[in-house]
Protein backbone atom coordinates (compact mmCIF):
# COMPACT_ATOMS: atom_id res chain seq x y z
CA UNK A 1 -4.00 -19.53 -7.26
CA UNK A 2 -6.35 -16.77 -7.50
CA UNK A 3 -6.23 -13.34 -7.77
CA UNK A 4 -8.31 -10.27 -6.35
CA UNK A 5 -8.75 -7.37 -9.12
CA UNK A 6 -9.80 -4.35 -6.86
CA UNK A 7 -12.24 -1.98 -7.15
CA UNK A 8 -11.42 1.95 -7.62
CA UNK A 9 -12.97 2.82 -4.39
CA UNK A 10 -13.95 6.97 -4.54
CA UNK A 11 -15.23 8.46 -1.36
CA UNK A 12 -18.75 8.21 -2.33
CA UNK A 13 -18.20 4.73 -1.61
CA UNK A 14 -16.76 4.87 2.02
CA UNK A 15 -19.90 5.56 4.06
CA UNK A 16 -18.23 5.52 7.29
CA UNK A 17 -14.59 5.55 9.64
CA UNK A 18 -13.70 5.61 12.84
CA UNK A 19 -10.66 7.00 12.09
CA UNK A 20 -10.14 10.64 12.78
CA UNK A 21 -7.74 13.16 11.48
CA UNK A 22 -5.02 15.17 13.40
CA UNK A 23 -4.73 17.77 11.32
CA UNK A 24 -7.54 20.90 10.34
CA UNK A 25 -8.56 20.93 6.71
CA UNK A 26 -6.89 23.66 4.55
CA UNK A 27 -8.26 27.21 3.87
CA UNK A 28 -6.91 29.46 1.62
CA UNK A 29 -7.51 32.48 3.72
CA UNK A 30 -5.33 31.13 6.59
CA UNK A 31 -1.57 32.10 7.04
CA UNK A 32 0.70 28.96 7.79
CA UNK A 33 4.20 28.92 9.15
CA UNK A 34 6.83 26.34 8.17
CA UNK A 35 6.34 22.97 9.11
CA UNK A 36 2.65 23.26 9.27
CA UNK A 37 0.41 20.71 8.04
CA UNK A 38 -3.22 20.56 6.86
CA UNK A 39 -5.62 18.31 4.89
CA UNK A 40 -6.76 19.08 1.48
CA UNK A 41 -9.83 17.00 1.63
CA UNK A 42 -10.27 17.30 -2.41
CA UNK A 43 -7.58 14.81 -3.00
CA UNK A 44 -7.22 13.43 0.54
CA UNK A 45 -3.95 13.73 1.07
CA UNK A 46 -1.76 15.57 3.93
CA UNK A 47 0.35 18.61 2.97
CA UNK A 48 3.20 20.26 4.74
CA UNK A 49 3.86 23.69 4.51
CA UNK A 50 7.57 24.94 3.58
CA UNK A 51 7.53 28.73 4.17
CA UNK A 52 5.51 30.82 6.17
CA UNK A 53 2.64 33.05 4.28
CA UNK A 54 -1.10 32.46 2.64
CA UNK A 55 -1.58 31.29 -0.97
CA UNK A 56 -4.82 30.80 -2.63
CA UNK A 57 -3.58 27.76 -4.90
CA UNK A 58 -4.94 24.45 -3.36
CA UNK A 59 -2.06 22.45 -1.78
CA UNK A 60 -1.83 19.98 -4.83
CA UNK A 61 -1.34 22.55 -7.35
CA UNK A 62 1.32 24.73 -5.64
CA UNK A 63 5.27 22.28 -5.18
CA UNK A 64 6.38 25.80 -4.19
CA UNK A 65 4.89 26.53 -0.87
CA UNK A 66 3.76 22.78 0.00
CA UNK A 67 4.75 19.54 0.34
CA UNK A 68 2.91 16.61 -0.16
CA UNK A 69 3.42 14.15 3.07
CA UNK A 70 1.09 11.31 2.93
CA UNK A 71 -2.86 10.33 2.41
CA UNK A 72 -5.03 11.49 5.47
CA UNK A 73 -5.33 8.62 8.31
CA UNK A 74 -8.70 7.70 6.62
CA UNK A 75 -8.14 7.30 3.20
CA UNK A 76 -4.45 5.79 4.18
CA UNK A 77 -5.69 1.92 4.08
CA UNK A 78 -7.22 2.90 0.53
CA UNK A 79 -3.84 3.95 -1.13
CA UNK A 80 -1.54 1.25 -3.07
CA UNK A 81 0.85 0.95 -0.04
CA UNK A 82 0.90 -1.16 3.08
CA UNK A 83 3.37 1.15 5.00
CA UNK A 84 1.10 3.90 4.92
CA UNK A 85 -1.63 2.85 7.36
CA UNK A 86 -5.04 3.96 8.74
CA UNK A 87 -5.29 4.02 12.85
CA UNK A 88 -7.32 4.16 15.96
CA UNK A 89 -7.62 3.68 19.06
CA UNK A 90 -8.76 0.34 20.39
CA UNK A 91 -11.67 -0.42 17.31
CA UNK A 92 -11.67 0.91 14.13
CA UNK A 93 -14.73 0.26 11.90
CA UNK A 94 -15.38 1.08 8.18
CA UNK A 95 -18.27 0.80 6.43
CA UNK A 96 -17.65 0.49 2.22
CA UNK A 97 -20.26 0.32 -0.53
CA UNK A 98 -17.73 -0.43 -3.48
CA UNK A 99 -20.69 -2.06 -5.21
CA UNK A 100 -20.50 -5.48 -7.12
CA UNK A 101 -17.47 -7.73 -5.47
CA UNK A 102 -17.32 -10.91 -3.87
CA UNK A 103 -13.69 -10.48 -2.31
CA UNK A 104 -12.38 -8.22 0.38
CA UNK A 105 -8.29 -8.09 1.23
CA UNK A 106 -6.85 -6.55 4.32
CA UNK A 107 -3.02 -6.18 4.17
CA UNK A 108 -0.75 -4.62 7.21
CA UNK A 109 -3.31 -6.01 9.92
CA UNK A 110 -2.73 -5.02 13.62
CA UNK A 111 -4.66 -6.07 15.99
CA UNK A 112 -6.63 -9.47 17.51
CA UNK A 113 -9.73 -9.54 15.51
CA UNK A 114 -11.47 -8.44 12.44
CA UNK A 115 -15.38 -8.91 11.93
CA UNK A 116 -16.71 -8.72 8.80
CA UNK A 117 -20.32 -7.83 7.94
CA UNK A 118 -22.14 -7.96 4.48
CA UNK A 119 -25.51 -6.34 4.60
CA UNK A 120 -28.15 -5.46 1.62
CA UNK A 121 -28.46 -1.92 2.12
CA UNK A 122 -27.33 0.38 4.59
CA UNK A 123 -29.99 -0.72 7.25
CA UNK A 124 -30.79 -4.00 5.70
CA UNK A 125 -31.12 -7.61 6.18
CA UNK A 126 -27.31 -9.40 6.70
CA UNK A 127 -26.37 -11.62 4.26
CA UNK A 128 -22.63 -12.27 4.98
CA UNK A 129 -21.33 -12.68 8.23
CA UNK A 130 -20.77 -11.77 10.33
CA UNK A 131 -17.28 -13.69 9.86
CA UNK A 132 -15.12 -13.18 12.70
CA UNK A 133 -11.35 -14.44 11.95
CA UNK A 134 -8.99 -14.33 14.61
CA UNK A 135 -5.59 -12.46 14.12
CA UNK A 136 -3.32 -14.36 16.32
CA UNK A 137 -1.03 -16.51 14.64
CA UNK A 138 1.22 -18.18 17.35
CA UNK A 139 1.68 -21.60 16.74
CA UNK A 140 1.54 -23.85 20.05
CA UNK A 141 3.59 -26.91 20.41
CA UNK A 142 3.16 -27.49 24.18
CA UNK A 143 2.50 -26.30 27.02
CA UNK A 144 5.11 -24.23 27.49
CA UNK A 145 4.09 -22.43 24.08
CA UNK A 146 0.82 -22.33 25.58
CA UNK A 147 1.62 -20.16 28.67
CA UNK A 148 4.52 -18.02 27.86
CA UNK A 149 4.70 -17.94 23.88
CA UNK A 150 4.38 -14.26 22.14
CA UNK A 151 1.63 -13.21 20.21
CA UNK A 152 2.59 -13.97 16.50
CA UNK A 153 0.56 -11.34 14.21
CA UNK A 154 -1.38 -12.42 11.41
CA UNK A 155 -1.65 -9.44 9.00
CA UNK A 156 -3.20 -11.02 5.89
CA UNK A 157 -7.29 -11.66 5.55
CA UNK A 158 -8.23 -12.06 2.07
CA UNK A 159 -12.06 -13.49 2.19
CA UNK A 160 -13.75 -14.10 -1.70
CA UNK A 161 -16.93 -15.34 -0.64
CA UNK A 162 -18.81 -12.39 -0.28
CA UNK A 163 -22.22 -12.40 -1.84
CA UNK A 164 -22.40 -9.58 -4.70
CA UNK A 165 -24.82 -7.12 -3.89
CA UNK A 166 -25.56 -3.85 -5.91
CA UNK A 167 -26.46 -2.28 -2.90
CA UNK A 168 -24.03 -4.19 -0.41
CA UNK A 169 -22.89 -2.58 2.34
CA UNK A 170 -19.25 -4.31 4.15
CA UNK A 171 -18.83 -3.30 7.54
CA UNK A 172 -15.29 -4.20 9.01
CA UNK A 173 -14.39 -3.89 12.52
CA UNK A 174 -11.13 -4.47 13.51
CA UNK A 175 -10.17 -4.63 16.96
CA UNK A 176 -7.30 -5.24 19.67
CA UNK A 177 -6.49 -4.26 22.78
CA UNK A 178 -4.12 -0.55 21.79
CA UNK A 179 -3.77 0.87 18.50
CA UNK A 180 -5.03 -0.93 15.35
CA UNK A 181 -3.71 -0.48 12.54
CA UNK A 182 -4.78 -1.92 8.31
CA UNK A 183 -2.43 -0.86 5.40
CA UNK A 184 -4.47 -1.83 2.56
CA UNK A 185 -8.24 -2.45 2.16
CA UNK A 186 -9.14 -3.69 -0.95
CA UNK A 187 -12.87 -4.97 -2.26
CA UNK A 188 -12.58 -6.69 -5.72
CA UNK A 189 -13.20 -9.36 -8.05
CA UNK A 190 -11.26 -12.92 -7.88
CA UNK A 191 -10.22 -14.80 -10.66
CA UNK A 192 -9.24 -18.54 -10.38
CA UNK A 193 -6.14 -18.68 -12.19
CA UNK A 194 -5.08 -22.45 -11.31
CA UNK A 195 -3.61 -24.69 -8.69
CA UNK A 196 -0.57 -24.02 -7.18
CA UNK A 197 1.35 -26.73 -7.27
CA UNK A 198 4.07 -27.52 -4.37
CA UNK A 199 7.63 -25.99 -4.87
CA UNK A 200 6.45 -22.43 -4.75
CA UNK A 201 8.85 -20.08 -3.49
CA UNK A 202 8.25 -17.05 -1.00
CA UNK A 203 11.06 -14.60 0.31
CA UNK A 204 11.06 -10.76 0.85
CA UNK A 205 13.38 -7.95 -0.35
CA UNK A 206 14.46 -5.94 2.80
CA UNK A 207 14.79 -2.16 2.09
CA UNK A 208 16.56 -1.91 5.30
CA UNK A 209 20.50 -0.08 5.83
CA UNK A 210 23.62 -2.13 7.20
CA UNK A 211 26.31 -0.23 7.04
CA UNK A 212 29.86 -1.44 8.05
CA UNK A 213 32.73 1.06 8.93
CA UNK A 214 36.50 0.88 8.79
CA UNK A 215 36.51 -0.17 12.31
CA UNK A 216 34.28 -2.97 11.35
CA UNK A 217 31.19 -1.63 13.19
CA UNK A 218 28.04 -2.16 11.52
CA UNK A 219 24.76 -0.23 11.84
CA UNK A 220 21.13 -0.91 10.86
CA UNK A 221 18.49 1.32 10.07
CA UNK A 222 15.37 -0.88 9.67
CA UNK A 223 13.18 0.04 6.92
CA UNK A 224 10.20 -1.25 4.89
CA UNK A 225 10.20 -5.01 3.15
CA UNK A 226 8.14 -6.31 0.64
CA UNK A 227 7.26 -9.62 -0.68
CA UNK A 228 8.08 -11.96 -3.62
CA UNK A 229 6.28 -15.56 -4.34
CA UNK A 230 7.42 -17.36 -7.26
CA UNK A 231 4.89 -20.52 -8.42
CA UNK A 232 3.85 -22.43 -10.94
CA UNK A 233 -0.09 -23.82 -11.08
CA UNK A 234 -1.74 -26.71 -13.12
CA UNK A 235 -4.21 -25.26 -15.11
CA UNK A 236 -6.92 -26.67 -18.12
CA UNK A 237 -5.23 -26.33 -21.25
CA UNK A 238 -8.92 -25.31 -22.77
CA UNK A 239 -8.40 -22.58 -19.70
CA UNK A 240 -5.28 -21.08 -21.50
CA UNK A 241 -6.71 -17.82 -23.14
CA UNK A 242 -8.76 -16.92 -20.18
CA UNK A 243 -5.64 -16.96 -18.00
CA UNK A 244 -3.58 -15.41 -20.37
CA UNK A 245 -6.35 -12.72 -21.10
CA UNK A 246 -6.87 -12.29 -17.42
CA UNK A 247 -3.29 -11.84 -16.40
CA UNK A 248 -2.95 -9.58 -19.68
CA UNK A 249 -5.77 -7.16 -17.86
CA UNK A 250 -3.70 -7.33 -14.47
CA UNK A 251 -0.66 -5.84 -16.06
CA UNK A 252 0.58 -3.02 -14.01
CA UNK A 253 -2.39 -3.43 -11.40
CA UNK A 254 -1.64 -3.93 -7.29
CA UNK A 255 -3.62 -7.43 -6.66
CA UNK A 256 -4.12 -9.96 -3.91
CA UNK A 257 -2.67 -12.62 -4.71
CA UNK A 258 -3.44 -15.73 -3.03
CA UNK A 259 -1.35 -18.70 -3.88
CA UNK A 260 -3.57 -21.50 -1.71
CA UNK A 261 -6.88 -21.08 0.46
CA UNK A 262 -5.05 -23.82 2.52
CA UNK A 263 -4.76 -22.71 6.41
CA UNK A 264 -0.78 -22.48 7.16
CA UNK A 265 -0.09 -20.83 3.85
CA UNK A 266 -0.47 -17.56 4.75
CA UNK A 267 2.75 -16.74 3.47
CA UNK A 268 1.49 -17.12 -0.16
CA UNK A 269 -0.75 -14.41 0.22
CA UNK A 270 0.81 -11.34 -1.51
CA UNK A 271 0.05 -7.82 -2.20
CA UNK A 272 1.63 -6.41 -4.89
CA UNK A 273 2.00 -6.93 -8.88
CA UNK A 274 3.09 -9.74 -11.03
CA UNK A 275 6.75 -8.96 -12.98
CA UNK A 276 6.22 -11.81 -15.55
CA UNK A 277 4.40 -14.90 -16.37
CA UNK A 278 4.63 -17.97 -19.09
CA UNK A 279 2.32 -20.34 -19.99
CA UNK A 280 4.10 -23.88 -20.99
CA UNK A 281 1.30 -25.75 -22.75
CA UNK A 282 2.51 -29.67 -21.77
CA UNK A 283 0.00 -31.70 -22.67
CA UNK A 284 -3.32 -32.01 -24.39
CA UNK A 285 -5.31 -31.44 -21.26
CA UNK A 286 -3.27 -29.87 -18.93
CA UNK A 287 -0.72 -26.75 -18.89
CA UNK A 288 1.34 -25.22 -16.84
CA UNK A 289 1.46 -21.47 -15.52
CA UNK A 290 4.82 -20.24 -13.91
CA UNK A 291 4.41 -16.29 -11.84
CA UNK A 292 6.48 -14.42 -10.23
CA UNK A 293 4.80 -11.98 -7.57
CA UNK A 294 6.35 -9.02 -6.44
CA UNK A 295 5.00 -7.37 -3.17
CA UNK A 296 4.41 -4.11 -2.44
CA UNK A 297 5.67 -1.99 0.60
């Protein structure tokens, strides 16, 4: 089990996007009408206005005349929330300098490939990469499966083998064949927390509607889902304050969580926060660490 602690990215730290904006960038001169929208690049977010007229208070600061919709399309795979995601056509490519981190976590993938790039300065020498992982996860029995099976989407990559740099520069390039699409894009620090032993549990909590009415008709309205992974890990019982210390620091802090680096576990890869934890000290050398992960939507 380990966990990715991210960094607070700011925007000094995203060099570069390919992702471009729909919306103009708010002036307080301008008159809007009702249901306009602009950008208030000071917080990055995407405001909507409610009645027509001009104010001079900024967007953030005024609940009256605005409403606050959504982070822009660039900083949207930068937020704490997988639905809200960052798109573009074809490729989209972002170039971070979040400083000291070995890890990198993409949640909400959508697309065929992502290629990622460490280099030592903006212009300088590689020294990760680049790592290209393939996004299709379609599992082939036969042939059959081989010719006419759908393209299963893998929307996890959580890589902690990058190489901290001061000055390291991660490019990642995601592309497919229409729109692309990443939730979440975290750089961080992992922590090995312990091995997670077999019997852990992974399900989701569906936010969707089914209604049923008299007449015994039922309706859906499909919504957002999130994640939950239960486990327990085998850890050093000289390892027991560290990984009571380290979860302590997680409290209340969106992680990757990644229950196995083994390939067909993807499932065990969460994003999200941890609702509880115990530590059952069995025996003189080894302990026991039970988790339960909740995802994020």
């Amino acid at each position: 089990m380990k966990a990715v602690k991210p960094t607070a990215l700011t925007s000094a730290m995203l060099i570069s996007t390919a992702a471009t904006e729909v919306y103009s960038a708010w002036n307080a001169a301008s008159a809007y009408i009702a249901g306009g929208r602009v950008i208030y690049t000071a917080t990055e977010r995407v405001y909507e206005r409610l009645v027509d007229g001009t104010t001079a208070t900024a967007p953030n600061l005024d609940a009256t005349n605005w409403l606050d919709i959504g982070p822009t399309n660039k900083w949207a795979m930068f937020d704490s929330e997988i639905s809200t995601v960052t798109t573009a056509p074809t490729t989209l490519t972002t170039v971070l300098k979040p400083g000291y981190v070995n890890s990198l976590a993409l949640f909400g993938l959508v697309g065929q490939t992502v290629t990622v790039t460490v280099q030592n300065g903006l212009a300088g020498p590689v020294v990760y990469g680049p790592e290209v992982i393939d996004l299709d996860g379609t599992v082939i029995a036969d042939w059959y499966m081989y010719f006419f099976e759908p393209f299963v989407q893998m929307a996890e990559v959580v890589l902690t083998d990058l190489p901290p740099y001061e000055d390291a520069h991660i490019t990642i390039t995601l592309d497919g064949t229409g729109t692309v699409e990443c939730g979440i894009c975290l750089a961080g620090t992992f922590y090995r927390l312990g091995d997670t032993e077999l019997g852990a549990s992974v399900s989701i909590v569906d936010y969707s509607r089914k209604e049923t009415s008299a007449l015994g008709v039922t309706t859906f309205v499909r919504r957002a889902y999130s994640k939950r992974m239960s486990a327990r890990m085998m850890i050093d019982t000289v390892q027991i304050n560290k990984v009571q210390r380290v979860l302590a620091d997680l409290r209340a802090t969106p992680c990757a969580w990644i229950g196995t680096d083994e390939s067909g576990f993807e499932p065990l890869t969460v994003y999200g926060f941890y609702r509880d934890f115990s530590i059952d000290v069995a025996y003189p050398t080894k302990s026991y660490c039970s988790i339960e992960v909740e995802g994020l939507t």
